[in-house]
Structure formats: structure tokens, C-alpha cells
Protein backbone atom coordinates (compact mmCIF):
# COMPACT_ATOMS: atom_id res chain seq x y z
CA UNK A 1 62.31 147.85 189.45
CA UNK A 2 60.51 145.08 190.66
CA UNK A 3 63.28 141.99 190.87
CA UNK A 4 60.78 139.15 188.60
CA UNK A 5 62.03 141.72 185.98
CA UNK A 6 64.35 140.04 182.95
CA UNK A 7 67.31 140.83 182.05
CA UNK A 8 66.26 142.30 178.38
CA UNK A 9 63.60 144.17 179.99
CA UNK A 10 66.12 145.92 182.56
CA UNK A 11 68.58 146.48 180.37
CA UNK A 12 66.54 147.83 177.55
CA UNK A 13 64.51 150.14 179.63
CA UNK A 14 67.58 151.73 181.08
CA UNK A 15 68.80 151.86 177.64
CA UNK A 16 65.71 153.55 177.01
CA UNK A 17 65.88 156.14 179.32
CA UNK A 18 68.95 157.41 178.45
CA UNK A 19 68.43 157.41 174.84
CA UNK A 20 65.73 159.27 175.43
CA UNK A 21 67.50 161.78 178.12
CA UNK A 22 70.09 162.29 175.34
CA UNK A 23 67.55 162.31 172.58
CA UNK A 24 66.32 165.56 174.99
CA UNK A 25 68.90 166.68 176.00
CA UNK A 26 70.22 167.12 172.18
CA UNK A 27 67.13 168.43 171.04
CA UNK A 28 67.74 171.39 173.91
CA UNK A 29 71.08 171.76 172.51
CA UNK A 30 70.33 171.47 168.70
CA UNK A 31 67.71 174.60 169.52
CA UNK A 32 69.62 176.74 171.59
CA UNK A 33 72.70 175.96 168.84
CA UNK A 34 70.51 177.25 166.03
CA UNK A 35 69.71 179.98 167.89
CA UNK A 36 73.30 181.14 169.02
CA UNK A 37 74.20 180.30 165.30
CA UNK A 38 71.44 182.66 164.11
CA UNK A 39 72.79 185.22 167.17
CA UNK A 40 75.97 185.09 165.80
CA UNK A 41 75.72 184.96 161.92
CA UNK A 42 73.18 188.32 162.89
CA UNK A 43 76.26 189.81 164.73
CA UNK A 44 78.82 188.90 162.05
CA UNK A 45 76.56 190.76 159.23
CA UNK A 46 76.64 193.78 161.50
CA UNK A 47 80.49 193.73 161.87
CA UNK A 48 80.38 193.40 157.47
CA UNK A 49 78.10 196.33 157.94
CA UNK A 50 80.50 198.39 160.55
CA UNK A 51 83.34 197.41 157.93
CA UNK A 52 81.55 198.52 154.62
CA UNK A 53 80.55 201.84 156.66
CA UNK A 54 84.33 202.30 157.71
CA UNK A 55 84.84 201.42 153.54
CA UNK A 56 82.64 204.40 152.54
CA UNK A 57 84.38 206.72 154.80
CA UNK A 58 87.77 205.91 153.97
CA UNK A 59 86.70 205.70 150.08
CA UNK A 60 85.55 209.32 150.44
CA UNK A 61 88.32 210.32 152.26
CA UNK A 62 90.61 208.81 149.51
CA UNK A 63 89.03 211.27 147.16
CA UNK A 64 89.03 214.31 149.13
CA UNK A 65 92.94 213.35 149.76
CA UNK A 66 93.78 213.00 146.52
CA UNK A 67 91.29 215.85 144.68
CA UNK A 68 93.62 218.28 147.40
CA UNK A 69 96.61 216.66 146.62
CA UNK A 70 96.49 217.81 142.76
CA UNK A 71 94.97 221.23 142.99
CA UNK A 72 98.04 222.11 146.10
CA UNK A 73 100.69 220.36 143.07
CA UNK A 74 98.97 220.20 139.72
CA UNK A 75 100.27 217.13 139.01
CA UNK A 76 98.06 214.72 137.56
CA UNK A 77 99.91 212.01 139.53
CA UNK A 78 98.49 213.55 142.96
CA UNK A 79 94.93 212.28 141.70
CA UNK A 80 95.52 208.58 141.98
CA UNK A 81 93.75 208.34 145.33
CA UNK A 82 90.73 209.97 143.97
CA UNK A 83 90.15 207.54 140.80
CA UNK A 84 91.10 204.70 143.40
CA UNK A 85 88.23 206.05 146.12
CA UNK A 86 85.90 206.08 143.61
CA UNK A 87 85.51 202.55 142.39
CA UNK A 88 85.71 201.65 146.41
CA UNK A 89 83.04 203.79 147.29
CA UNK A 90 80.89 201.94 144.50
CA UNK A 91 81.96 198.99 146.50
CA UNK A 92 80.92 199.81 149.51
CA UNK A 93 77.81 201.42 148.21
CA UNK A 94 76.50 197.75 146.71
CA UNK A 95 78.15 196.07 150.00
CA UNK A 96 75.99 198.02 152.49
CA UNK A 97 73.00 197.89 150.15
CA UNK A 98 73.09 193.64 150.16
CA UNK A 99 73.79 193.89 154.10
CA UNK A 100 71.08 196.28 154.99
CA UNK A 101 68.80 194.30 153.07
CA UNK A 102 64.44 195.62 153.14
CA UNK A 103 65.05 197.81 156.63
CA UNK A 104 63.46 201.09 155.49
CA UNK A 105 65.33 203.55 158.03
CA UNK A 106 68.68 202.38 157.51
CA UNK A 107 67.65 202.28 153.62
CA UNK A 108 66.46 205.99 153.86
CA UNK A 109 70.07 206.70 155.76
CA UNK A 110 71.96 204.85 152.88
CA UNK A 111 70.53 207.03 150.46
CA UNK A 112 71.07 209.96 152.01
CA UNK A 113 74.39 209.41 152.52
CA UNK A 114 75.05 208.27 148.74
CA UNK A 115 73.35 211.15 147.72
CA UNK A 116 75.40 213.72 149.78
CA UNK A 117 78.64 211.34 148.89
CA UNK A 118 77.53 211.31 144.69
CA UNK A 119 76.69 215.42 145.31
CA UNK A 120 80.29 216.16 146.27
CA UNK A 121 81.68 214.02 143.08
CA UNK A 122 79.76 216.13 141.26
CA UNK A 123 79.64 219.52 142.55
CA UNK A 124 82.97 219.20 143.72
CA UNK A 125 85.58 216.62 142.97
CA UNK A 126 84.62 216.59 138.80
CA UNK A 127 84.12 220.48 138.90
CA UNK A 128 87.42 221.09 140.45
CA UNK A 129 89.30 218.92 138.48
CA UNK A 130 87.99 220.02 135.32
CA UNK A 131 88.10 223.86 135.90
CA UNK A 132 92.09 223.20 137.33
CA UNK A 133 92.78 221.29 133.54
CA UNK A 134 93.30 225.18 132.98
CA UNK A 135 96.64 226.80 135.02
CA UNK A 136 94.88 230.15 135.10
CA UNK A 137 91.61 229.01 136.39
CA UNK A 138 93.45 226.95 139.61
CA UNK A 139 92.60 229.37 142.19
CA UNK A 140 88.98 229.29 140.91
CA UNK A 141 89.24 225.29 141.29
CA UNK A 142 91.23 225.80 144.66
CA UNK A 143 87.63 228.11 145.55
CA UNK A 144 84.80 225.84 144.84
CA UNK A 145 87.01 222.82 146.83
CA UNK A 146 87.23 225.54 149.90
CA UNK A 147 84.07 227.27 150.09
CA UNK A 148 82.35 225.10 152.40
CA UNK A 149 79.75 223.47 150.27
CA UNK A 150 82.57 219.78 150.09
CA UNK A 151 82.20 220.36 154.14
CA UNK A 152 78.79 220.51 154.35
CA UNK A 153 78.34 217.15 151.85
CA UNK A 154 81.05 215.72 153.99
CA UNK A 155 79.22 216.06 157.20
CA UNK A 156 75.89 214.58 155.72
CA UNK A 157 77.13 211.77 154.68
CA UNK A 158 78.97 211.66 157.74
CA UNK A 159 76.00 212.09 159.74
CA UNK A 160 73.99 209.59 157.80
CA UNK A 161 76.74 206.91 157.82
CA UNK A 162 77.10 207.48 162.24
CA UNK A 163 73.18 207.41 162.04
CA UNK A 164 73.38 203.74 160.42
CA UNK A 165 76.45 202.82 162.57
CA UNK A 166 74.32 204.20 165.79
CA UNK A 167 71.17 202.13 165.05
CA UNK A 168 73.69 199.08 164.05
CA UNK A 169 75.37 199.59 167.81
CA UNK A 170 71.92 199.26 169.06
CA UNK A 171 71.36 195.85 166.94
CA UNK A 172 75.04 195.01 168.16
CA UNK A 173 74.05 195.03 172.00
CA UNK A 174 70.99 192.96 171.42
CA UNK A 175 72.92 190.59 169.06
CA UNK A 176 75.66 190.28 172.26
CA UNK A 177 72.53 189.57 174.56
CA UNK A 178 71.40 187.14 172.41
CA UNK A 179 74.61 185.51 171.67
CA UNK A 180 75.58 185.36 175.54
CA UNK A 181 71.89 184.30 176.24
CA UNK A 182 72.33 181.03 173.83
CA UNK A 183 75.64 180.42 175.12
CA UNK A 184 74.46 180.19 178.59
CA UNK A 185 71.15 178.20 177.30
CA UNK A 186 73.57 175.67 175.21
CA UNK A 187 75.62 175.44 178.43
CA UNK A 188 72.42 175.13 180.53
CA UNK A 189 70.76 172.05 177.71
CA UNK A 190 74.58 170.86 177.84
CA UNK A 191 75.20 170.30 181.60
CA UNK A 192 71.63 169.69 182.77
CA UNK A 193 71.46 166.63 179.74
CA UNK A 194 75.03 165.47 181.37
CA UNK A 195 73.63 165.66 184.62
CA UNK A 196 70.74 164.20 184.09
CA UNK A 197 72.16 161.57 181.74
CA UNK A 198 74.99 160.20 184.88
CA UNK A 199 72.07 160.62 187.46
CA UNK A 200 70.30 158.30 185.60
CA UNK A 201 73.36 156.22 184.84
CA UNK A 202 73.68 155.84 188.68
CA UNK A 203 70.08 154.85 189.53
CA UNK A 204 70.11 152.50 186.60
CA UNK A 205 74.03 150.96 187.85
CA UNK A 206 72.59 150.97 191.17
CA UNK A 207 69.80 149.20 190.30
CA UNK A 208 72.18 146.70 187.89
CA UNK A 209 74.29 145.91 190.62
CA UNK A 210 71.45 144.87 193.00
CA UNK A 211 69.51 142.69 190.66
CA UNK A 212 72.59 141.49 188.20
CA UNK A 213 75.92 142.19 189.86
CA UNK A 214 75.85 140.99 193.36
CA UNK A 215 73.17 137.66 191.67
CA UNK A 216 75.84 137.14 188.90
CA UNK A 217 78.84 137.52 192.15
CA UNK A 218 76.84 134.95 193.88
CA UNK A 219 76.62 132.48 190.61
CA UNK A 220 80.52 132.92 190.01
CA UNK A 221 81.39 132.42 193.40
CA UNK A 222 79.60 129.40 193.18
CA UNK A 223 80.98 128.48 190.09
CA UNK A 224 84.27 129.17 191.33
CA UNK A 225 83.67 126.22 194.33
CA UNK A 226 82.83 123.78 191.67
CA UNK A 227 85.35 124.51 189.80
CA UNK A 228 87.84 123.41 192.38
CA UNK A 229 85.69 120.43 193.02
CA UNK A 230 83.38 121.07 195.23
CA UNK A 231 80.32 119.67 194.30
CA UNK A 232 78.32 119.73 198.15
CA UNK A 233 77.14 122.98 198.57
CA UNK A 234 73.62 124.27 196.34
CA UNK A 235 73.03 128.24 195.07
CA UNK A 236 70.76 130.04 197.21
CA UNK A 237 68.43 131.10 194.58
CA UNK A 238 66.88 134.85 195.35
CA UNK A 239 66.04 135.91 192.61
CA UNK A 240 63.84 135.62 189.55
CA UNK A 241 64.59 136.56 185.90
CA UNK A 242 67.28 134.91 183.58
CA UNK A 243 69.62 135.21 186.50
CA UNK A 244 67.53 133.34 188.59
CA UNK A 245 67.13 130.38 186.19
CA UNK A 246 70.64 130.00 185.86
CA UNK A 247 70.89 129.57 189.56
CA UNK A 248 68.37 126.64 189.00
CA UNK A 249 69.93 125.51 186.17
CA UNK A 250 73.60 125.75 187.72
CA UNK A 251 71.70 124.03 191.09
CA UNK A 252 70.31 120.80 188.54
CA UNK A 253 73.26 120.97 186.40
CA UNK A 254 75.98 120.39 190.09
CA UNK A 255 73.46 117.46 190.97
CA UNK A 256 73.78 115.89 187.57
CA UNK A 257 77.56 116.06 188.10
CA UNK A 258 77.48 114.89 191.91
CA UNK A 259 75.61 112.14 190.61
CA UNK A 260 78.52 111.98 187.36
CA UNK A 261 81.33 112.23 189.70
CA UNK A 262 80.14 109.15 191.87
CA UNK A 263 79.27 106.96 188.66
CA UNK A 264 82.36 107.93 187.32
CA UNK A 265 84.36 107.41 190.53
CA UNK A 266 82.82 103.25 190.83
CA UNK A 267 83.56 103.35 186.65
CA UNK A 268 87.19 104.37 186.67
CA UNK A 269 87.77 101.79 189.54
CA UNK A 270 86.41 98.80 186.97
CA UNK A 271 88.26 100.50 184.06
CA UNK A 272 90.91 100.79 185.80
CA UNK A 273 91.19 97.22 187.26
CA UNK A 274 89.95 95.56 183.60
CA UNK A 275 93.08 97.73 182.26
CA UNK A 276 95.57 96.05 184.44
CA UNK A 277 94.20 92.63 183.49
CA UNK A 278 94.06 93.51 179.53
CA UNK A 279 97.35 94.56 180.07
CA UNK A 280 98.72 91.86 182.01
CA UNK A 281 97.16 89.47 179.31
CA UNK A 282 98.79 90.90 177.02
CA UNK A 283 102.02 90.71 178.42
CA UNK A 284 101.46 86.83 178.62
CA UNK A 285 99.98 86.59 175.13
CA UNK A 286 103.22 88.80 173.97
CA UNK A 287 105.60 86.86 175.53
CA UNK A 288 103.76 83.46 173.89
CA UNK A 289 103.54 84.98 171.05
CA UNK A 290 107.55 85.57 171.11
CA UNK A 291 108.22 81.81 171.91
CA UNK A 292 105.55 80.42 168.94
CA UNK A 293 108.16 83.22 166.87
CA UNK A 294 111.34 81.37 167.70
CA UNK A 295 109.67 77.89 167.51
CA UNK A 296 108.47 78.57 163.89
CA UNK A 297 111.89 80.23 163.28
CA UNK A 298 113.47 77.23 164.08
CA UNK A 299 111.05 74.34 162.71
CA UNK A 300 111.50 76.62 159.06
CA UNK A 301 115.41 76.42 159.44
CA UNK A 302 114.59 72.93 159.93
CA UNK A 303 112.39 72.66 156.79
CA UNK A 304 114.67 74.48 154.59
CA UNK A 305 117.47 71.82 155.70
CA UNK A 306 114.86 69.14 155.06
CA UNK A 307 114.31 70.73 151.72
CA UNK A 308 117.85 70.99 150.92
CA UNK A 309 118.68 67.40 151.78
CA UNK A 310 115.90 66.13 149.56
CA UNK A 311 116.98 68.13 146.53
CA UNK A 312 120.49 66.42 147.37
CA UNK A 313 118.07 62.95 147.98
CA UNK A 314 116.53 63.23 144.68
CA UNK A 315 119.69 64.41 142.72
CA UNK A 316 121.39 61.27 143.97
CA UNK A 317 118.27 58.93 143.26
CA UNK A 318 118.31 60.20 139.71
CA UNK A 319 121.85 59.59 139.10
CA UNK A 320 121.53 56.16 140.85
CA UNK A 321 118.19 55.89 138.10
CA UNK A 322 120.41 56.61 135.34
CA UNK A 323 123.52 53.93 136.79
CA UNK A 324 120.45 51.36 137.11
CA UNK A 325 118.84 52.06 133.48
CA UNK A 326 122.63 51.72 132.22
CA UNK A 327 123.35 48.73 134.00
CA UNK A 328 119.92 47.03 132.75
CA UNK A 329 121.16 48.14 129.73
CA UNK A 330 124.38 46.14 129.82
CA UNK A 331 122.81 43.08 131.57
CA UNK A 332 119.99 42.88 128.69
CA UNK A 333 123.17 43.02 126.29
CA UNK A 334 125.04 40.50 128.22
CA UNK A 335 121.80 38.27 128.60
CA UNK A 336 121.73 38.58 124.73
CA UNK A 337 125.39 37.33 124.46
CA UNK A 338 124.74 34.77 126.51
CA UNK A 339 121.66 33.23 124.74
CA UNK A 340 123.65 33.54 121.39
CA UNK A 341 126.38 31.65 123.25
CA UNK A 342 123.91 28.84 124.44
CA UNK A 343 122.47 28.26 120.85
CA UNK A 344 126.23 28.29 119.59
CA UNK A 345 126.69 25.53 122.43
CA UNK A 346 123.51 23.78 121.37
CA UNK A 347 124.96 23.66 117.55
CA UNK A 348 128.29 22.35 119.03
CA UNK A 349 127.03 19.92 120.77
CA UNK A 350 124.61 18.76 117.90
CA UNK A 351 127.64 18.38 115.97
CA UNK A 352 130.14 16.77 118.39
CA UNK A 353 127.50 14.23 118.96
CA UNK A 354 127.23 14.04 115.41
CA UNK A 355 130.81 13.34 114.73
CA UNK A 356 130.99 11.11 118.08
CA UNK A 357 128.66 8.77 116.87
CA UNK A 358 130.42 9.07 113.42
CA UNK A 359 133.54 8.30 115.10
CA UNK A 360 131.81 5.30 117.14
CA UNK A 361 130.79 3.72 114.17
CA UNK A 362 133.70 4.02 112.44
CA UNK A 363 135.52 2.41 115.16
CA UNK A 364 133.55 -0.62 115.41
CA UNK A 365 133.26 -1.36 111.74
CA UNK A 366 137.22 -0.60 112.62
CA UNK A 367 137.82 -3.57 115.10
CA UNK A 368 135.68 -5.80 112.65
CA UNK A 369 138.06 -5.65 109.98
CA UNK A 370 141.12 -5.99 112.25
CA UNK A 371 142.73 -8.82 110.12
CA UNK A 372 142.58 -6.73 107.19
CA UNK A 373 144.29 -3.68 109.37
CA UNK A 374 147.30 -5.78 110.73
CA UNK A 375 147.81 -6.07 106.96
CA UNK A 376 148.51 -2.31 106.39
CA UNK A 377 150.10 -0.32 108.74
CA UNK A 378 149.61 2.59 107.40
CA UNK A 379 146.24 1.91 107.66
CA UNK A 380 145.65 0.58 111.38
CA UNK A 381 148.15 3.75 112.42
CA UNK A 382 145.25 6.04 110.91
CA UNK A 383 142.62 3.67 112.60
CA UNK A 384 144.22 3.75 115.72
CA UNK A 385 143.96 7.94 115.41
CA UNK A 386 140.90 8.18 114.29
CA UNK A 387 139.56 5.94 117.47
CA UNK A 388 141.98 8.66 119.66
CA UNK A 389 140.26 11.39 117.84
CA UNK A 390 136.60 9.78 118.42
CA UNK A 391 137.63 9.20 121.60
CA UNK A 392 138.63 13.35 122.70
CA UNK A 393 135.17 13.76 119.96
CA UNK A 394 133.49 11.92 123.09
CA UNK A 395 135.00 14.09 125.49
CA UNK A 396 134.09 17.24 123.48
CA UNK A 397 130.45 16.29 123.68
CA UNK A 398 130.37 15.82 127.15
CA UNK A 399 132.40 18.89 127.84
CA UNK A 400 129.96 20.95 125.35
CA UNK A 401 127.27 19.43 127.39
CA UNK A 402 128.80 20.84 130.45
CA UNK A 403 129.08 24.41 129.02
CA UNK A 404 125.60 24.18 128.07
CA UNK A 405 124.77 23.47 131.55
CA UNK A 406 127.01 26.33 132.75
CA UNK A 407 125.38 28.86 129.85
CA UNK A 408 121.85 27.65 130.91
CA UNK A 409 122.84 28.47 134.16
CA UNK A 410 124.80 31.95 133.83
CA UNK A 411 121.80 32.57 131.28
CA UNK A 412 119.57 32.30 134.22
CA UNK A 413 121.23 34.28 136.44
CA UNK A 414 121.61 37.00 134.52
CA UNK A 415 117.95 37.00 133.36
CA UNK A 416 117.30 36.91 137.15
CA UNK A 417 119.95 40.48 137.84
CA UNK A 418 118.14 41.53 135.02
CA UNK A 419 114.80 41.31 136.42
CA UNK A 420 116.16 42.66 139.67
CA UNK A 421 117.72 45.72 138.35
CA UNK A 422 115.17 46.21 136.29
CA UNK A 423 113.30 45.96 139.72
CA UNK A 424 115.42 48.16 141.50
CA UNK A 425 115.16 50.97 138.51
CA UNK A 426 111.13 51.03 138.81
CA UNK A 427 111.89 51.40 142.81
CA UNK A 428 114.08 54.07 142.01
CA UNK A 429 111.77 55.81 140.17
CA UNK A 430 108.83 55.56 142.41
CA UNK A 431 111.54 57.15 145.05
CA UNK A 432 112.15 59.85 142.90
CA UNK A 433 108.54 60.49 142.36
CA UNK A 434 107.75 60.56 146.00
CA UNK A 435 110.78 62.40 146.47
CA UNK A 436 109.52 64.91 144.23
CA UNK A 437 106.38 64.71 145.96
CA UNK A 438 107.95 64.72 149.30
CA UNK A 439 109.72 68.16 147.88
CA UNK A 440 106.91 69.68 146.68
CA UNK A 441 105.28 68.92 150.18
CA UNK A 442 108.23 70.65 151.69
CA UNK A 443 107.96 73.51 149.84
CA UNK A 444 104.57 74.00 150.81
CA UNK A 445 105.20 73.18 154.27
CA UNK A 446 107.78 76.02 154.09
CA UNK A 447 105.38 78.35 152.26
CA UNK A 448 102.76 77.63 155.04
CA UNK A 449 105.89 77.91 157.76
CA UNK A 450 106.72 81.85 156.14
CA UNK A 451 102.89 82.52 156.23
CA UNK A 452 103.29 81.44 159.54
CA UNK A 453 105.82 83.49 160.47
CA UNK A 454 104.56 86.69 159.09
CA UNK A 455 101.52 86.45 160.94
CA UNK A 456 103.70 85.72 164.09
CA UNK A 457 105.08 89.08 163.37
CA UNK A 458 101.88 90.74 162.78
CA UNK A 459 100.57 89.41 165.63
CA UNK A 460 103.38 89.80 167.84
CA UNK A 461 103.11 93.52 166.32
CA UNK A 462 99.66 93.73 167.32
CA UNK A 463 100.17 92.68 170.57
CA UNK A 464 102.52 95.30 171.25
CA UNK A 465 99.97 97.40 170.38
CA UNK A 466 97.69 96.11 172.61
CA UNK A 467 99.77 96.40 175.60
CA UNK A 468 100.73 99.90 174.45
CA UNK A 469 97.22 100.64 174.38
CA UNK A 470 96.09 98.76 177.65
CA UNK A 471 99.35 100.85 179.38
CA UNK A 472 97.73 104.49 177.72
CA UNK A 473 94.05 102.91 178.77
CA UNK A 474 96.01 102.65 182.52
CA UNK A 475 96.96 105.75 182.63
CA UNK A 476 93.82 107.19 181.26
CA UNK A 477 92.06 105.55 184.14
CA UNK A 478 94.59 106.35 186.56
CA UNK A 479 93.87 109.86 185.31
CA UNK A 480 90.07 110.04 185.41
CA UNK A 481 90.26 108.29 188.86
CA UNK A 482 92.49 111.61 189.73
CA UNK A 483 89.80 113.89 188.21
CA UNK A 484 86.72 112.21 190.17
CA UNK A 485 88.89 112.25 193.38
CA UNK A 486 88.81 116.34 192.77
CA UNK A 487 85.00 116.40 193.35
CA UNK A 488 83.24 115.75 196.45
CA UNK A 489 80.22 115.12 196.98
């Protein structure tokens, strides 16, 4: 086979061949099997035929047994073998008939040998039996059964019967030649097929070997070397077909990953150098990332003290609020009390300088009428107290003046603690408003600080990750720089 051959093509045409080797070879031994199977189904009728001849013999014999048996006793008992041979004899009559078929000699024979068999029934068997129903007539039975003329019907049919089996020997032998003759000729188709079947087999595994096997040897081998890494040497490429393109293919594809292996080689080095520095940022970023943690840890512990102290702020301003509201309370009383006091003064005063300048007058129209006081003493003792009492009545003014000046005064100052704590309330309360302010900044400022924190975590979490990941993307590197070293090139 020429070697530019492809592999369906080979393949196929040796399948070919011995399909159609067995396809002949099975044909031989489907004919010489329906001939052996003719051979012997031919051979089997003539053993039926032997037997159904043996059948007549031994159903006439019955009779003749059994007819002698009653006319030697005279019991009707002996004559069971006779009415049993004669239904068997009709048996074997209509057996050799269907086996004998349209031959005409061995049809002629038949008959002749039913008719001698059916002559001695008649002329002998019935005629003896029926003449010995009669005791005095049994020697006349015992007669016609020994006269000769049941011999001489016994021998034809006899004669007849060998005649058939004679001519049947002769149809035996030829049956035996042609049995052993398709035997060997099944044999023959059997064994030559075989032998012609693994001859071909070996020119077409010869012929496999030289343009597959030893090829497809030469690709493994080759495949083998790569494989383990070697990626230098080419296929030597000798021959055409599918096995030769693979060698080309196999020769292009070991380029392709010479040329892999390098890139790969120079691209695991950069991988594996950008891996170290991803992971030693990460390291860094991890380990800033843990200090920002604690930092915001500790400025929220420092909020939430912040925010504590400024609830504790604000709860103090607003009691000091409601001490300051109270006391403005009591000094806007007191301020009250005092300004009733002052008018009270003012009235007193009005009055004592009333009375003193009563009292003044008095006095002086007193000392005018002196002469007429020496007169009555009663009446200049009375003078005399009523200038002592205008006298303290001068006094009184002046002292009610001098409470008015001290009212007008403590009437000032209280107006002016009542302005200031009045003062000191509305500072209060813009304290507690920008306290409350300052808490709701706080709070914030701690919500923002937990936000804060949580991304820490995530972060920090992430960059875990990332160093995991940049330590698996080292190894990974380290790996593929171990699977390029394997290759040379």
C-alpha cells in the first residue's frame, strides 16, 4: 500500500478484505452445510425406512407367533400378539409408504410385499382362526397354518421387504459418501476461509505496523520527551496521511510552546516580582491600617467621654438655669418690696415734714405768747413738750430722709442684681443651647467616628485579603516559574 495512503482508506480496505474473505468463506460453508444437511436428513429417512421395514417384519412375526400360540393351546388369550401385529403392520404399511415417497421400484416392492403380507391374513391367519372357533375342526386349522402356503407368503414378503432394504443399502453407501464428502468440503470452506482470513490478517498487521505502528511509536516517543519538558528536539516527519499531519501538527504545536515556555518564563519573573511588591504593600497598608484602628478607637473613647461630660455640662447648666430664673424671681419680688418701701418712706416723710413744720409754727406762735405761758403752768409744761416733740418730729424727717436715701439706694442695687441675673439666666441659656448643640455635634462626631471604625475594619479585613491573595498570587508564580523551568528550549 502505497504510504500517501490515509488512515480511513487503510483501515477500511483491510476491513474490506476480510469482510469479504469471510463473506466467502461463509458462503463456501453455508453451501457445503446445506448440502451435508440434505446428505444427512437423506440418510436419516433411510434409517426411518430400515426401521419401518424391521416394523413390518416384526408385526408379521407377531401374528404368526400368536396365530401358533392359540391353535398349539386354544386359548383365546394366546391370540393377543396377533390382534396387536395387526394394527402395527398397518403402521408400518402407511410409514414406509410416506418414506418411499414417488420411487416406482421400491413402490412395486412395497406392494408386493403388502400383498403377500394381506394374502397370509387372509388365507391364513382369519381362516385358521375361524375354522379352530370349532374343537373338532382344530387339526383342520392346525393343517391350513402347516401346509406350506403361510411359508411361501412369508418368504415373499420377506423377499420383497430385503429387496427394498438391499436397494436402501445401496442409497445408504452413497448417502455416507455424500455425508463424508460435505464434511470434508465444510472442513475444507472452514479451514481454507480461516487460513485465508489470518493470512490476510498478517499482511494487513504487517502492513499496519509499518505505516501506523512504528509512525504512531515515533509520535509517542516524541510526545513522551515533551512531556518531561523537553521542548528542543523536532519529529522527523516520514510519512504522509493523517499520521503524517500530526507529526506537523505536533512539530508547529512544540514551537508554539517553545515560544510559550520562554514568554512565560520572562512573565512569571514580572509576576512574580509585582507579587512580592503587592504583597509587601500590603503588609505596610495592613499594618497602617491597624494603627488608624487604634487611633479611631481611642479618639471615640475620647468622644464618648466628651459626650458624657457634656450631658453632665448641660444637666448642671439647666439646674444652674432654674437657680438663676428662681433667684430673678426673688430679686424682682424683693425689688417690688423695696419700691413699696420707698413710696411708704416718701409718705412718711411727706408727713413728718408736715407735722415738723406744724410743730415749728406752733412753737414760734409758742415763744410769742410767753407772758401768757408763765401764767399757766400747766400750759407752758405742754408747750415745752410739744417744742421736744417738734423737735424729735425734726429729727424724724431727717432720719426718713436718710432711709429714703438708703431705699433709693438698695432699690438701685437690686434693680442692678436684677438686671444681672437676669443677664446671667439669658447666658445660661444660650450655654445650654450651644451645649445642646455642642451635644448634638458630638453625637454626630461619634456617629461619623463608628462609621469610621467599621470601615477600618472592613478595610483592615480587606487588606488581609489582599495580602492573602498577593501570598497565593506568590506562590502561584513561584509555581509557574517551576513549570517553565521544566521545559527547555
Amino acid at each position: 500500500m502505497p504510504q500517501t495512503l490515509g488512515l480511513n482508506r487503510i483501515l477500511g480496505g483491510a476491513i474490506g478484505v476480510i469482510a469479504l474473505v469471510s463473506v466467502l468463506s461463509s458462503g463456501a460453508v453455508l453451501v457445503t452445510g446445506d448440502q451435508l444437511r440434505e446428505a444427512t436428513d437423506a440418510r436419516s429417512r433411510s434409517n426411518q425406512l430400515i426401521r419401518a421395514l424391521d416394523n413390518f417384519r416384526a408385526a408379521m412375526l407377531n401374528q404368526e407367533t400368536g396365530l401358533r400360540g392359540y391353535l398349539i393351546t386354544g386359548r383365546d388369550g394366546s391370540l393377543e400378539p396377533y390382534r396387536t401385529g395387526r394394527p402395527a403392520l398397518d403402521e408400518a404399511i402407511d410409514r414406509l409408504r410416506s418414506l418411499i415417497g414417488q420411487d416406482p421400484e421400491r413402490t412395486r416392492l412395497l406392494a408386493d410385499a403388502v400383498a403377500a403380507a394381506r394374502g397370509w391374513q387372509t388365507e391364513v391367519g382369519e381362516a385358521a382362526i375361524r375354522i379352530a372357533a370349532d374343537p373338532a375342526k382344530r387339526d383342520e386349522a392346525v393343517h391350513i397354518e402347516a401346509d406350506g402356503q403361510g411359508k411361501r407368503l412369508f418368504d415373499t414378503f420377506r423377499e420383497k421387504l430385503a429387496a427394498i432394504e438391499s436397494l436402501e443399502g445401496a442409497v445408504r453407501a452413497a448417502l455416507a459418501e455424500r455425508v463424508a464428502r460435505g464434511e470434508r468440503n465444510e472442513s475444507l470452506a472452514l479451514w481454507g476461509g480461516t487460513l485465508i482470513t489470518l493470512l490476510i490478517c498478517l499482511g494487513i498487521g504487517i502492513g499496519i505496523n509499518r505505516l501506523i505502528v512504528r509512525p504512531l511509536v515515533r509520535v509517542m516517543g516524541f510526545v513522551g520527551r515533551v512531556g518531561e519538558g523537553d521542548l528542543s528536539s523536532r519529529l522527523d516527519v516520514r510519512s504522509g496521511g493523517e499520521v503524517g499531519r500530526l507529526g506537523a501538527t505536533l512539530n508547529t504545536m512544540v514551537a508554539g510552546l517553545s515560544d510559550l515556555a520562554r514568554t512565560n518564563r520572562a512573565a512569571t519573573a514580572d509576576l512574580n516580582a509585582a507579587a512580592a511588591e503587592i504583597r509587601a504593600s500590603a503588609q505596610e497598608q495592613a499594618a497602617s491600617v491597624e494603627q488608624q484602628f487604634a487611633a479611631v478607637q481611642e479618639t471615640a473613647a475620647t468622644v464618648d467621654e466628651i459626650t458624657h461630660s457634656g450631658a453632665q455640662i448641660s444637666k448642671r447648666a439647666t439646674e444652674v438655669i432654674a437657680t438663676a430664673q428662681a433667684t430673678a424671681q426673688t430679686s424682682r419680688q424683693g425689688l417690688r418690696a423695696v419700691s413699696d418701701t420707698a413710696k411708704a418712706m416718701d409718705a412718711i416723710r411727706e408727713q413728718a415734714e408736715a407735722v415738723a413744720g406744724n410743730i415749728v409754727s406752733l412753737s414760734e406762735k409758742t415763744q410769742t405768747i410767753g407772758d401768757i405761758i408763765e401764767t399757766v403752768n400747766d400750759i407752758s409744761e405742754r408747750t415745752h413738750l410739744l417744742a421736744l416733740n417738734a423737735a424729735i418730729e425734726e429729727e424724724a424727717v431727717k432720719r426718713a430722709a436718710a432711709g429714703k436715701t438708703r431705699s433709693d439706694t438698695t432699690q438701685r442695687t437690686i434693680e442692678e442684681i436684677t438686671g444681672r441675673v437676669e443677664e446671667n439666666v439669658q447666658t445660661f441659656q444660650q450655654i445650654v443651647a450651644s451645649t445642646n448643640q455642642q451635644q448634638l455635634g458630638i453625637e454626630q462626631v461619634m456617629g461619623a467616628l463608628q462609621n469610621i471604625r467599621q470601615a477600618s475594619q472592613q478595610t483592615a479585613a480587606g487588606t488581609r485579603q489582599v495580602e492573602a491573595a498577593s501570598a497565593n498570587l506568590t506562590e502561584l508564580a513561584q509555581a509557574l516559574m517551576a513549570l517553565a523551568e521544566r521545559y527547555r528550549h
